[in-house]
PDB file of N, CA and C in Angstrom:
ATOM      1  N   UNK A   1     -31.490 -46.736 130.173  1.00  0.00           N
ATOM      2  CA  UNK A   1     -30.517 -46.317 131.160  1.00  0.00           C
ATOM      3  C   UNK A   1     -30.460 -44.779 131.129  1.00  0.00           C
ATOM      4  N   UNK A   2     -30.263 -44.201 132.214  1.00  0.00           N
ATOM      5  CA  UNK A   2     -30.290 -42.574 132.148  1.00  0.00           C
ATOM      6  C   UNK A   2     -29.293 -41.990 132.144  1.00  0.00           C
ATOM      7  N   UNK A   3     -29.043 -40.911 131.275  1.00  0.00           N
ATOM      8  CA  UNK A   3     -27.894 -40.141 130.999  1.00  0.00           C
ATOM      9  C   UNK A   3     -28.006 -38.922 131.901  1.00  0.00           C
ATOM     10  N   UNK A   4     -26.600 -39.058 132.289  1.00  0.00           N
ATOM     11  CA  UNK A   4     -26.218 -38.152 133.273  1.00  0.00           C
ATOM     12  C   UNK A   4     -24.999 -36.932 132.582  1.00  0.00           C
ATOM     13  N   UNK A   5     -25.150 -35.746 132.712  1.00  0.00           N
ATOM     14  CA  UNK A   5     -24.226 -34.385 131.852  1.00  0.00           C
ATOM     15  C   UNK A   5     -23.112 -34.148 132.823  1.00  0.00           C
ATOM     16  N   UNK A   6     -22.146 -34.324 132.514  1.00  0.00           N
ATOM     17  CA  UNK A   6     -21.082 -33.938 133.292  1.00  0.00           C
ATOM     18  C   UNK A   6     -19.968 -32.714 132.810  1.00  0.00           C
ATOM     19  N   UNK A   7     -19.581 -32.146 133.972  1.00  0.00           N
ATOM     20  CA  UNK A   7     -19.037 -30.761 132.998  1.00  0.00           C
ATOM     21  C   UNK A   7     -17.294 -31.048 133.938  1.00  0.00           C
ATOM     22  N   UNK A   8     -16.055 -30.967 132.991  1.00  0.00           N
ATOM     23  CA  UNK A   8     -14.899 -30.882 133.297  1.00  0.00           C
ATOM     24  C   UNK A   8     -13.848 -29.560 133.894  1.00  0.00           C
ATOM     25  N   UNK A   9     -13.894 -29.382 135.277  1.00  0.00           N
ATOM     26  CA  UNK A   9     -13.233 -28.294 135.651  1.00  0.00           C
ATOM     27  C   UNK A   9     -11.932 -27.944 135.266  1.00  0.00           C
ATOM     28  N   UNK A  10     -11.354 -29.510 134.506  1.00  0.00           N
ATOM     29  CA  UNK A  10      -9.986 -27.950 134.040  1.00  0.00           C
ATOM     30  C   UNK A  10     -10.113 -28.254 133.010  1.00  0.00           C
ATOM     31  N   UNK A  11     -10.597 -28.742 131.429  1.00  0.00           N
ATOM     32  CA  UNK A  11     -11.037 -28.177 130.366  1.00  0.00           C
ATOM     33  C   UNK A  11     -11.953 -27.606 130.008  1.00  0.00           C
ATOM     34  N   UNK A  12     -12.981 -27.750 130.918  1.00  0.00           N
ATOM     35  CA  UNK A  12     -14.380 -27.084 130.594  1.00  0.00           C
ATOM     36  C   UNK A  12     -15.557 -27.678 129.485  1.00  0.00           C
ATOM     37  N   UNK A  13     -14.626 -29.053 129.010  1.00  0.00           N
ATOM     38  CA  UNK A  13     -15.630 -29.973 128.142  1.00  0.00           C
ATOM     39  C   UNK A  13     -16.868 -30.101 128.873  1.00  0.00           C
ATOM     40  N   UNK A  14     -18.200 -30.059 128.474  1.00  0.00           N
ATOM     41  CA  UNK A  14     -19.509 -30.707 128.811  1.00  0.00           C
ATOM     42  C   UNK A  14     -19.428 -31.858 127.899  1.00  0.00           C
ATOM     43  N   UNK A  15     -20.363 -33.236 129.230  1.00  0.00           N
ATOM     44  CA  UNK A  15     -20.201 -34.456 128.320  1.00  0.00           C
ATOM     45  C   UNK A  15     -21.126 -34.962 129.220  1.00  0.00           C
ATOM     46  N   UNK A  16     -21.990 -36.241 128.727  1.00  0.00           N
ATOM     47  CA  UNK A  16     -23.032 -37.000 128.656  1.00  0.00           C
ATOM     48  C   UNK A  16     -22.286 -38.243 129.333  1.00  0.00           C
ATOM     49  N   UNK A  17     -22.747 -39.123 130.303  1.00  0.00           N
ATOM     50  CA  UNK A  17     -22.692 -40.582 130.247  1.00  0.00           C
ATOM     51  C   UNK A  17     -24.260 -41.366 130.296  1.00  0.00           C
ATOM     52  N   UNK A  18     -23.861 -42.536 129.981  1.00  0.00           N
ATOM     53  CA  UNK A  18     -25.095 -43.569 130.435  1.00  0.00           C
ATOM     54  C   UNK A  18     -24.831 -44.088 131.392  1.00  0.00           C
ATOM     55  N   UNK A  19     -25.374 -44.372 132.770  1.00  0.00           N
ATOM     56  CA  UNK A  19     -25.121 -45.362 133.189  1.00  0.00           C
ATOM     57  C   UNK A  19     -26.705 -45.520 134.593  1.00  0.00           C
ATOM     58  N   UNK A  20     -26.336 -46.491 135.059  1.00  0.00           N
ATOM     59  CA  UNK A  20     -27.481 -46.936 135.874  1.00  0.00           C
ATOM     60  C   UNK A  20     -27.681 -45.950 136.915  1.00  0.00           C
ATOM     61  N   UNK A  21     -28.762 -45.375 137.806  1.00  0.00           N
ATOM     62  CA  UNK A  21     -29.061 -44.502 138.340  1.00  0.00           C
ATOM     63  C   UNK A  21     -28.075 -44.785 139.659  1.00  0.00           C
ATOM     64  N   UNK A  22     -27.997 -45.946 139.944  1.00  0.00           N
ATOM     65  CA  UNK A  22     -27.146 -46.189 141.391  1.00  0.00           C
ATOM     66  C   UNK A  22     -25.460 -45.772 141.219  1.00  0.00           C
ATOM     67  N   UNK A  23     -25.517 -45.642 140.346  1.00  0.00           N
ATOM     68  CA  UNK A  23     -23.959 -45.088 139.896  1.00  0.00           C
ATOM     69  C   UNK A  23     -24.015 -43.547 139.232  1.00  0.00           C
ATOM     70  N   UNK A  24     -25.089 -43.188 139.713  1.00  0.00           N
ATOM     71  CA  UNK A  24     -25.101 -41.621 139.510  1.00  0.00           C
ATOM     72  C   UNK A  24     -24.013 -40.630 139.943  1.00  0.00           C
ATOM     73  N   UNK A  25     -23.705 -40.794 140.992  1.00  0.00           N
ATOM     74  CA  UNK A  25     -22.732 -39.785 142.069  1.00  0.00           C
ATOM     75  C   UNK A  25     -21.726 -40.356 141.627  1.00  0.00           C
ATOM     76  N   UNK A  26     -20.951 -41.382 141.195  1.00  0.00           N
ATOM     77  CA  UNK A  26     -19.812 -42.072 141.044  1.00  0.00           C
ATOM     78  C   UNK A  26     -19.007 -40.867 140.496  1.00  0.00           C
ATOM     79  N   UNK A  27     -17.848 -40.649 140.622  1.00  0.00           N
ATOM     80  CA  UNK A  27     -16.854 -39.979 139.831  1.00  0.00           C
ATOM     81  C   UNK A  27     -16.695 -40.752 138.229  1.00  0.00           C
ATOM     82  N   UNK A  28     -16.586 -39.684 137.204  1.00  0.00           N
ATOM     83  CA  UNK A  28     -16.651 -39.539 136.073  1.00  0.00           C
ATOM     84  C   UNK A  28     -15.537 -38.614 135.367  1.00  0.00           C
ATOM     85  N   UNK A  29     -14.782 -39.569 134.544  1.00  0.00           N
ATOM     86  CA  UNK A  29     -13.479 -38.770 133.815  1.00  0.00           C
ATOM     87  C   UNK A  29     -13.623 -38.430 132.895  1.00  0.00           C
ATOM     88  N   UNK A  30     -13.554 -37.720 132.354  1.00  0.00           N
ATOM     89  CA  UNK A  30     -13.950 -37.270 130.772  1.00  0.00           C
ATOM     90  C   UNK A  30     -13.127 -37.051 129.837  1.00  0.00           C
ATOM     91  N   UNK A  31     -13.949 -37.308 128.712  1.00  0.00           N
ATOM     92  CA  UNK A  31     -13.047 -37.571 127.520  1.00  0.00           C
ATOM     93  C   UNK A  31     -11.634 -37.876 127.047  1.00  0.00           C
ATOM     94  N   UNK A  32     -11.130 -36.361 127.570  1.00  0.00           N
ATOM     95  CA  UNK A  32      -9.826 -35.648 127.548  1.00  0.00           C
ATOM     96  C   UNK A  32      -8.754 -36.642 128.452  1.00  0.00           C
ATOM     97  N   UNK A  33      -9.607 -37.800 129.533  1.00  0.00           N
ATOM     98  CA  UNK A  33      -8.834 -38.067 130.833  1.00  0.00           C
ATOM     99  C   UNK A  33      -8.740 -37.267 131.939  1.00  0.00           C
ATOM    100  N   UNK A  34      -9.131 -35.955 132.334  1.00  0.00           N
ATOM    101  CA  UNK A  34      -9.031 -35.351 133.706  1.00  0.00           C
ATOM    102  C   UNK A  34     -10.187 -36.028 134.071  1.00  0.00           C
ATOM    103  N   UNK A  35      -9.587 -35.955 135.703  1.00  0.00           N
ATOM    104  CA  UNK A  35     -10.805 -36.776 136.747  1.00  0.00           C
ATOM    105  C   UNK A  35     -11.224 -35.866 137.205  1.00  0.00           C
ATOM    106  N   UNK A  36     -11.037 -34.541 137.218  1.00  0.00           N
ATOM    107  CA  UNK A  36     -11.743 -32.987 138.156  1.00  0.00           C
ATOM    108  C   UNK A  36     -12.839 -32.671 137.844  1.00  0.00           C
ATOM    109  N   UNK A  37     -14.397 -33.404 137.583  1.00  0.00           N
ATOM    110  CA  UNK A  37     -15.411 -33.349 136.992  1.00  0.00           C
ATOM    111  C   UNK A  37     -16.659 -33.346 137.542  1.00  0.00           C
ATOM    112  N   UNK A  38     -17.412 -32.269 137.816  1.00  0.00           N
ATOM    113  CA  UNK A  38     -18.769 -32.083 138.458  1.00  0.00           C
ATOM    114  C   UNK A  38     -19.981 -32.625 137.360  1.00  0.00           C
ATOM    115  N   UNK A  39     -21.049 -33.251 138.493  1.00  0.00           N
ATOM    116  CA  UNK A  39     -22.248 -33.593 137.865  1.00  0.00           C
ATOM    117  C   UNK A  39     -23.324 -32.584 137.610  1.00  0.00           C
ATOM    118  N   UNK A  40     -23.559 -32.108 136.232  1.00  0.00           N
ATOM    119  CA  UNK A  40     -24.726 -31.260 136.473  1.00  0.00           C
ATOM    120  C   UNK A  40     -25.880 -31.329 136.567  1.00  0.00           C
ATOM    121  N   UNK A  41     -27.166 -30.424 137.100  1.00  0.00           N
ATOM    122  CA  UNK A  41     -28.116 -30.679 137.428  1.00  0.00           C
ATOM    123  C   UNK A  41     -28.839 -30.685 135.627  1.00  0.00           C
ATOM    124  N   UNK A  42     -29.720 -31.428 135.396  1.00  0.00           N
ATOM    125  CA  UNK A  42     -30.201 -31.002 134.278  1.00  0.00           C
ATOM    126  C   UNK A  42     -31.930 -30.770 134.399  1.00  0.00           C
ATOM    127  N   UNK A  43     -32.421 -30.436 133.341  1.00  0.00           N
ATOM    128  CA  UNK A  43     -33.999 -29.913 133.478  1.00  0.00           C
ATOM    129  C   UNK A  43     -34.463 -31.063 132.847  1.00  0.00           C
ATOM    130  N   UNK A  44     -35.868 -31.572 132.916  1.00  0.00           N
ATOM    131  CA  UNK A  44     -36.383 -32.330 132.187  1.00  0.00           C
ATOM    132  C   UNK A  44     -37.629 -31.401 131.110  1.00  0.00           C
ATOM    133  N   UNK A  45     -37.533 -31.790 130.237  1.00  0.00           N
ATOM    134  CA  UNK A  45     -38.538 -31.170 129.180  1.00  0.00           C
ATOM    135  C   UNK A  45     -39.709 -32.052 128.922  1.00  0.00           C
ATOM    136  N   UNK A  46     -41.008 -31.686 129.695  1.00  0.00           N
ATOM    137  CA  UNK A  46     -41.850 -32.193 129.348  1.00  0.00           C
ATOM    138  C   UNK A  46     -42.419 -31.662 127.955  1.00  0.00           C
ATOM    139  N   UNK A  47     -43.393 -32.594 127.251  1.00  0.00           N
ATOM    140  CA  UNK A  47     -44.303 -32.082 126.078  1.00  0.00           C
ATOM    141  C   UNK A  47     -45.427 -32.525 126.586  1.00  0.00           C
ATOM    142  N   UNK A  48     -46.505 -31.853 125.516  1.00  0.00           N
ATOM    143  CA  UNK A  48     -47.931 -32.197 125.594  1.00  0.00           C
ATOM    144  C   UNK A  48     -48.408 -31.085 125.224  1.00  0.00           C
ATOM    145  N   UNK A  49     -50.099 -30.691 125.779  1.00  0.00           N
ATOM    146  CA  UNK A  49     -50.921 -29.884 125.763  1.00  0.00           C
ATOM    147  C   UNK A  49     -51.251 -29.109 126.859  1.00  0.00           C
ATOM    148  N   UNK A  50     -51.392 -28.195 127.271  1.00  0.00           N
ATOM    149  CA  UNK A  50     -51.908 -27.323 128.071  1.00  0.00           C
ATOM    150  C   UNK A  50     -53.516 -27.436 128.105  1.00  0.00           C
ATOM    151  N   UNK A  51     -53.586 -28.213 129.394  1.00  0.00           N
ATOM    152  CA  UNK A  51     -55.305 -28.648 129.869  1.00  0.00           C
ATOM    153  C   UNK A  51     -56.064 -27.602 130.196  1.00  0.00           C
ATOM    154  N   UNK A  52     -57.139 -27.140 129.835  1.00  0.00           N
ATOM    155  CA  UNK A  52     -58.341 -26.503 130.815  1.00  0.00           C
ATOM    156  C   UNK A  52     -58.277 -26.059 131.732  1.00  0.00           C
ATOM    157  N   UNK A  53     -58.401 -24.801 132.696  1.00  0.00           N
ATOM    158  CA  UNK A  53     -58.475 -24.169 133.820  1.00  0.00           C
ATOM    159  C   UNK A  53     -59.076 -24.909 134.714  1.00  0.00           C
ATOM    160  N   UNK A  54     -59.128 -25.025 136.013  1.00  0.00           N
ATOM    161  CA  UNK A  54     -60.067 -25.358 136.527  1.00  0.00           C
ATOM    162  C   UNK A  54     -61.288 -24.416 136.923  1.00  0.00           C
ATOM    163  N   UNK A  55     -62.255 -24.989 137.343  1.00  0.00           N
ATOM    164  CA  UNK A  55     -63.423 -24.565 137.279  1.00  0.00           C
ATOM    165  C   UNK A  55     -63.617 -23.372 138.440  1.00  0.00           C
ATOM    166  N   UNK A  56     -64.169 -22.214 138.438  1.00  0.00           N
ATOM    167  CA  UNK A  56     -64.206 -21.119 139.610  1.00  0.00           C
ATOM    168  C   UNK A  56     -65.184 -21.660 140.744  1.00  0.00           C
ATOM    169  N   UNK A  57     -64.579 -21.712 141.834  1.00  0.00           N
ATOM    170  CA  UNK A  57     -65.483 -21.771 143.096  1.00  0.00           C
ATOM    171  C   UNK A  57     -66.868 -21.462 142.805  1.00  0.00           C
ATOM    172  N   UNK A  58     -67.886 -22.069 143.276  1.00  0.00           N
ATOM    173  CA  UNK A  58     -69.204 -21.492 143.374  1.00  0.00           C
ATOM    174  C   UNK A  58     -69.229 -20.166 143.969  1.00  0.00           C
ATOM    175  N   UNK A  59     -70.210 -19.072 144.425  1.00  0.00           N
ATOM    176  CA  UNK A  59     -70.571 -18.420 145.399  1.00  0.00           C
ATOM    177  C   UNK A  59     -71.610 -18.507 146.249  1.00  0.00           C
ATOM    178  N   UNK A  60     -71.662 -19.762 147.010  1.00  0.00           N
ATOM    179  CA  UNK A  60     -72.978 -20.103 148.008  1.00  0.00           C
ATOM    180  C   UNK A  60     -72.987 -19.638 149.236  1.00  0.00           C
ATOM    181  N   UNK A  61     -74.089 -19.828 149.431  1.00  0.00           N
ATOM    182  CA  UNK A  61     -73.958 -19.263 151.060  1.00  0.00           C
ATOM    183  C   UNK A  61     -74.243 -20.851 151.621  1.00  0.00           C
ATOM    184  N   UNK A  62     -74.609 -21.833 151.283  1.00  0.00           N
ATOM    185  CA  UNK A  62     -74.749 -22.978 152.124  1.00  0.00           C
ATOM    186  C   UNK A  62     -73.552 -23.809 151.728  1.00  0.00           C
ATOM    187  N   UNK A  63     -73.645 -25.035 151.773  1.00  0.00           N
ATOM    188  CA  UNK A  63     -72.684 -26.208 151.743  1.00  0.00           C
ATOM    189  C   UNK A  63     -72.302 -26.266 150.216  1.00  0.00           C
ATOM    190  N   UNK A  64     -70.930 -26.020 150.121  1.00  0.00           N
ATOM    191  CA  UNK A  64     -70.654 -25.845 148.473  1.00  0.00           C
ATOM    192  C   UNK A  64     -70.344 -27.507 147.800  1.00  0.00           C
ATOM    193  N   UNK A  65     -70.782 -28.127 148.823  1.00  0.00           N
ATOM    194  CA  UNK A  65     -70.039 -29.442 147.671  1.00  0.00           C
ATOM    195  C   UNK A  65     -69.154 -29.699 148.627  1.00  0.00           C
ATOM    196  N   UNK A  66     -68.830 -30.741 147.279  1.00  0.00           N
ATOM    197  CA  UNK A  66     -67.290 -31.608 148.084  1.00  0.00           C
ATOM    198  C   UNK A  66     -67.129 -32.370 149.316  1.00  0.00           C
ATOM    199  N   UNK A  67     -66.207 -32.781 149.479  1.00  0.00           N
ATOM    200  CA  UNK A  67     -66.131 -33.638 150.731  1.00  0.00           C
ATOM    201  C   UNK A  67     -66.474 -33.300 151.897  1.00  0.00           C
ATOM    202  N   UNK A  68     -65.892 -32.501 152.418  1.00  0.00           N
ATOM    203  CA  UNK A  68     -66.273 -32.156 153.511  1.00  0.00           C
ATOM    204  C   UNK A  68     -67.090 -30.965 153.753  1.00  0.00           C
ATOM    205  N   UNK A  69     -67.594 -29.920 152.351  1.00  0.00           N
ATOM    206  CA  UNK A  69     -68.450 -29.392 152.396  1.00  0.00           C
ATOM    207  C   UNK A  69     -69.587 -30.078 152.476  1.00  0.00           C
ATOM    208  N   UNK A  70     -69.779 -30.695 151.979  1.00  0.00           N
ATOM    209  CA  UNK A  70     -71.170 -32.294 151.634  1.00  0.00           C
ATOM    210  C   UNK A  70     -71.321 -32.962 152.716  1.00  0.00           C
ATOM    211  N   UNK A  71     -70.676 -32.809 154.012  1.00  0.00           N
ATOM    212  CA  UNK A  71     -71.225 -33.374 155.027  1.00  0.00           C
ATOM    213  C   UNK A  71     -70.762 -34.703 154.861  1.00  0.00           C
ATOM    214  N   UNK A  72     -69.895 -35.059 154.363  1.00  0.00           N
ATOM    215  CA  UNK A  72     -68.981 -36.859 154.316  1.00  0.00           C
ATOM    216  C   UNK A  72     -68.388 -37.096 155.471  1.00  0.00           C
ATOM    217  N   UNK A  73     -67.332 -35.818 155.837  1.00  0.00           N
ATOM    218  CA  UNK A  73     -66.624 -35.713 157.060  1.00  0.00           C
ATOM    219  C   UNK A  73     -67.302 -36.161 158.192  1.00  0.00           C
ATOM    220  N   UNK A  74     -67.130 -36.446 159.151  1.00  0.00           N
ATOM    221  CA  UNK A  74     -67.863 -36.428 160.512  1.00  0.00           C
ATOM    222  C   UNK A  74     -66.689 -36.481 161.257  1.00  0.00           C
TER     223      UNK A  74
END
């Protein structure tokens, strides 16, 4: 289930819920009990590796390849 960060305009608590994505927008009370509470946007943090460049254009003077350089197109 995805957690959604919610931040409280008149205490200023930041706080987390779970709940199902279709109940995203729903109003959310926090902790304290005030209902005056905006949803914040949050970032997602990918991990991994940083892949390979891609490869530099040829410099041809004829048909470089590829799809529709290669004459596939019509």
């Amino acid at each position: 289930m995805p957690r959604y960060e919610y931040r409280c305009r008149t205490c200023g608590d930041t706080f987390e819920l779970s709940r199902p994505m279709a109940e995203s927008s729903a109003p959310a009370n926090c902790p304290q009990g005030h209902d005056d509470t905006v949803k914040l946007l949050s970032t997602v943090a990918v991990g991994g590796t940083a892949s390979a460049p891609a490869p530099a254009p040829r410099a041809s003077g004829g048909s470089g390849g590829g799809c529709c350089g290669g004459g596939c197109c019509g």
